[in-house]
Protein backbone atom coordinates (compact mmCIF):
# COMPACT_ATOMS: atom_id res chain seq x y z
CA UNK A 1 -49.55 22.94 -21.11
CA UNK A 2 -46.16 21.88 -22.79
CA UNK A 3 -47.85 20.41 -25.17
CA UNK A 4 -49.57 23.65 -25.71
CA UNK A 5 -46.48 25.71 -26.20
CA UNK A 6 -44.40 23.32 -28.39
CA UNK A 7 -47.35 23.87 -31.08
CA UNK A 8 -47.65 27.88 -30.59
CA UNK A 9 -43.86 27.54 -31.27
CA UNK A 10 -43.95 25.56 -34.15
CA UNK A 11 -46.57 27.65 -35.76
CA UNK A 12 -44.52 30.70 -35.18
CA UNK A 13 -41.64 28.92 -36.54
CA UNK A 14 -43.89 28.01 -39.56
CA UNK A 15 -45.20 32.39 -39.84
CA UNK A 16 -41.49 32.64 -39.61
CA UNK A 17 -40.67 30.64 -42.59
CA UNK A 18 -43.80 31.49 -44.51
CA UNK A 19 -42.47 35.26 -43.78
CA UNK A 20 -38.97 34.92 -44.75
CA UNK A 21 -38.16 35.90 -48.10
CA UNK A 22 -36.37 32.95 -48.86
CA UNK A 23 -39.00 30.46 -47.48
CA UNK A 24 -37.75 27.28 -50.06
CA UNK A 25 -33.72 28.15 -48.34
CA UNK A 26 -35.32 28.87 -44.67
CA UNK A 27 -37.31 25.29 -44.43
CA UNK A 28 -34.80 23.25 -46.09
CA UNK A 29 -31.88 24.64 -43.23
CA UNK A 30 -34.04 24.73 -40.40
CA UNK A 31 -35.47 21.32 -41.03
CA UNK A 32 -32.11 19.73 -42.01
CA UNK A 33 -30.72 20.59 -38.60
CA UNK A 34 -34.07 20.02 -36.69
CA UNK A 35 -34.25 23.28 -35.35
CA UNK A 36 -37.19 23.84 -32.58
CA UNK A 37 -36.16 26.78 -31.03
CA UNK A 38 -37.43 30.05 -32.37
CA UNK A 39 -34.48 32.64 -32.22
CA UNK A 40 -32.49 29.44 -33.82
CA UNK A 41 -35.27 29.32 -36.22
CA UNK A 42 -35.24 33.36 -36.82
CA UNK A 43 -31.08 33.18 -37.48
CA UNK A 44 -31.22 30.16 -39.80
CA UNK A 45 -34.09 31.24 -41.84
CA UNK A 46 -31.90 34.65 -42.18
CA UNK A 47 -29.00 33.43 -42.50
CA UNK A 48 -30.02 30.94 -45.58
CA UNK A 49 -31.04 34.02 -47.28
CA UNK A 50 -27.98 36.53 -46.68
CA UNK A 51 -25.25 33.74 -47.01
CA UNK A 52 -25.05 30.32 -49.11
CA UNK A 53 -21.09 30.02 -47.57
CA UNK A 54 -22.54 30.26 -43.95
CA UNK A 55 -25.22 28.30 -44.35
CA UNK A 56 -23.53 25.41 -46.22
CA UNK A 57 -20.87 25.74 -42.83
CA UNK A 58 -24.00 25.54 -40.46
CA UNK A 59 -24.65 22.40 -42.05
CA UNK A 60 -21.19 20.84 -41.98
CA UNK A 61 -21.02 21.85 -38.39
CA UNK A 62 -24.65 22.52 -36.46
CA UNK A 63 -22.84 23.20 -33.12
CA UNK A 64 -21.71 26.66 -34.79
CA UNK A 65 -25.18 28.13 -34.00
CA UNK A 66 -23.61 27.54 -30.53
CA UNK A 67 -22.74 31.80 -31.42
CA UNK A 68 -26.30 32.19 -30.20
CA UNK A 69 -25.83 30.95 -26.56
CA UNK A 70 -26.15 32.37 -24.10
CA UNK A 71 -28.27 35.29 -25.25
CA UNK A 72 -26.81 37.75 -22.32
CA UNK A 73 -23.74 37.18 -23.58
CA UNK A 74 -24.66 37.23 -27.62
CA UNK A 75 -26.59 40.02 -27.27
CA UNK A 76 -23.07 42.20 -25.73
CA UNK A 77 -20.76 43.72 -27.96
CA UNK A 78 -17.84 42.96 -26.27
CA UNK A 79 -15.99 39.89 -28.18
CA UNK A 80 -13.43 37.68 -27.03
CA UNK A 81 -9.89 39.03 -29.22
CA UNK A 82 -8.08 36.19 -28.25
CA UNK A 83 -7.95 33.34 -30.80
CA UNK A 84 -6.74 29.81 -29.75
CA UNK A 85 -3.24 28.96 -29.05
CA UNK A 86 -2.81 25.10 -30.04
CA UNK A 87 -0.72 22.55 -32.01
CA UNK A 88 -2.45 23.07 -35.45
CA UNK A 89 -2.25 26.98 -35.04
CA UNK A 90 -3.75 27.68 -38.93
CA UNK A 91 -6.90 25.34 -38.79
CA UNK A 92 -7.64 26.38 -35.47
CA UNK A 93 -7.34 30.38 -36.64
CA UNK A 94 -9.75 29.50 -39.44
CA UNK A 95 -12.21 27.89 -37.79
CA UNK A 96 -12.24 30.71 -34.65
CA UNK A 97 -12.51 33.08 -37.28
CA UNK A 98 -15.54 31.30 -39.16
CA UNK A 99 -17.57 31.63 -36.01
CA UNK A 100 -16.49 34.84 -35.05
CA UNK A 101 -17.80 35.86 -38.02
CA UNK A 102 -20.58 33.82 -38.47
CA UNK A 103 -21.55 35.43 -34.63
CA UNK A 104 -21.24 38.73 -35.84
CA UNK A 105 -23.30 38.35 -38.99
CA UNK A 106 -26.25 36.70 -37.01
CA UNK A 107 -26.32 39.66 -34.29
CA UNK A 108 -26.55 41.89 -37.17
CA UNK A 109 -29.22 39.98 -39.23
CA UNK A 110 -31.11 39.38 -36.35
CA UNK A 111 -30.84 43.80 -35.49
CA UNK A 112 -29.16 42.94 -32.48
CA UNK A 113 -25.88 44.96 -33.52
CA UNK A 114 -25.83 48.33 -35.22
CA UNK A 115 -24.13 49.17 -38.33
CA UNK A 116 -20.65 50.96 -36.26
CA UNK A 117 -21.03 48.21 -34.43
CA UNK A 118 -20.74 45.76 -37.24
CA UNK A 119 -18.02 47.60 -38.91
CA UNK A 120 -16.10 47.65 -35.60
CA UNK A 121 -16.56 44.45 -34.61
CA UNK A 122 -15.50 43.30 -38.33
CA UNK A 123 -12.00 45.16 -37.88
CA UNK A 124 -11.77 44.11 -34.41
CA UNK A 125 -11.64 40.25 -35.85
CA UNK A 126 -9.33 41.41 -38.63
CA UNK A 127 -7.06 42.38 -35.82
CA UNK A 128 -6.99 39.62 -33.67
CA UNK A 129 -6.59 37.45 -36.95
CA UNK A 130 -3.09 39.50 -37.62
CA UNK A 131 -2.09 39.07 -34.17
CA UNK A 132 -2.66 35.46 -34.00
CA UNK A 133 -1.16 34.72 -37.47
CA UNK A 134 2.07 37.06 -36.60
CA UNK A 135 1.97 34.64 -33.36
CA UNK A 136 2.11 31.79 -35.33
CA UNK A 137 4.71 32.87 -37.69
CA UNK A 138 6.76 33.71 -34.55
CA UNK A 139 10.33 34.03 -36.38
CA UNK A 140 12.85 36.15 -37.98
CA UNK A 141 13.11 40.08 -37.98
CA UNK A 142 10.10 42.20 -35.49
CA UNK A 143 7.04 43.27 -38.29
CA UNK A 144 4.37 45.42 -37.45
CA UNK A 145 1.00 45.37 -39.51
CA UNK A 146 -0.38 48.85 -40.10
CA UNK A 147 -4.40 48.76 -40.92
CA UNK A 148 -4.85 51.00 -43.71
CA UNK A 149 -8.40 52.75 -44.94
CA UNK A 150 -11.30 51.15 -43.85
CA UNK A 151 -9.83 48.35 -41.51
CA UNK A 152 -7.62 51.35 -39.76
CA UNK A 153 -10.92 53.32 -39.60
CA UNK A 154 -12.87 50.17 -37.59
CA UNK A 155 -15.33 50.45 -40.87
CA UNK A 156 -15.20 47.15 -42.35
CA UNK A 157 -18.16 45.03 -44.07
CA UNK A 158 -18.49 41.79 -45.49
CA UNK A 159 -17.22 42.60 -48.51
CA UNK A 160 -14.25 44.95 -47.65
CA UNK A 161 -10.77 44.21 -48.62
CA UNK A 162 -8.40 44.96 -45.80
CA UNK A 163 -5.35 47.40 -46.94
CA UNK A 164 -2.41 46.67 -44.62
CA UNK A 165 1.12 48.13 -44.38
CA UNK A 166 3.91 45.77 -43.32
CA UNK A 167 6.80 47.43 -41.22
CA UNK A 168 9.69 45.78 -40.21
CA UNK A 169 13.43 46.44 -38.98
CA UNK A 170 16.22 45.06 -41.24
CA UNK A 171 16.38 43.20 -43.88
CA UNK A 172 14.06 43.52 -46.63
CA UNK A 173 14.29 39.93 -47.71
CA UNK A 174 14.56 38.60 -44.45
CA UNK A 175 11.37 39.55 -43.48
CA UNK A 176 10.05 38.69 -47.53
CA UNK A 177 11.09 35.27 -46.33
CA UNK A 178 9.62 35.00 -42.88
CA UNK A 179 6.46 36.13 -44.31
């Protein structure tokens, strides 16, 4: 019987690809990282159609598909705002935000999140970004970031630009300097 159902998955996995519009894209990144499950399958193929920078990081670093596990918890829209705290502060921002993102973008190429809930979930990861680099930056005079059009309205997309204000008490070229 497992045998069974380890070949009705791979054929699905093969519909799947034959399905896809990007079937050449699909096969080569599901093969190249061996993929055998079929909601791994159903992301990858997606993903190697909506995003050659996501994919190409998906093949540096398989374990980010991690995003998908464990589907109670992907399938919530409730994220975790609180990057890591440790002694290379930068990379470690970067690469929390790369599979932030990359989770986000898979719940909503797989339909799993709506578009408001894209858009907030986009801004909400803008946010903790700020916070976390304003962290890091931890001197000189207080600044507060002020998210301006579509980032203030919890609208962004992919390809929104994020329009911030920078307030801060003092000196003008004290905080020019500290930031």
């Amino acid at each position: 019987m497992e045998e069974a159902g380890r070949e009705q998955q791979n054929q699905d996995i093969e519909y799947l690809i034959a399905s896809c519009p990007w079937p050449d894209d699909a096969r080569s990144l599901i093969d190249d990282l061996a993929i055998t499950n079929e909601r791994r399958a159903r992301a990858a193929a997606m993903l190697a159609g909506a995003s050659r920078s996501m994919s190409k990081a998906v093949r540096r670093d398989p374990s980010l598909l991690g995003v998908l596990d464990p589907p109670a918890d992907f399938a919530t829209e409730k994220i975790s705002l609180v990057a890591p705290d440790d002694d290379d502060a930068l990379d470690s921002l970067r690469r929390w935000k790369r599979r932030q993102l990359l989770r986000i973008a898979l719940r909503d190429l797989l339909g799993e999140a709506d578009l408001p809930t894209v858009g907030r979930e986009l801004s909400l990861l803008a946010d903790a970004c700020f916070i976390r680099a304003l962290e890091i930056a931890d001197e000189g005079p207080p600044l507060a970031i002020i998210g301006m059009g579509k980032l203030g309205g919890n609208e962004l997309n992919y390809a929104s630009d994020v329009d911030i204000v920078f307030v801060h008490e003092g000196d003008s070229a004290a905080a020019a300097r500290r930031y």
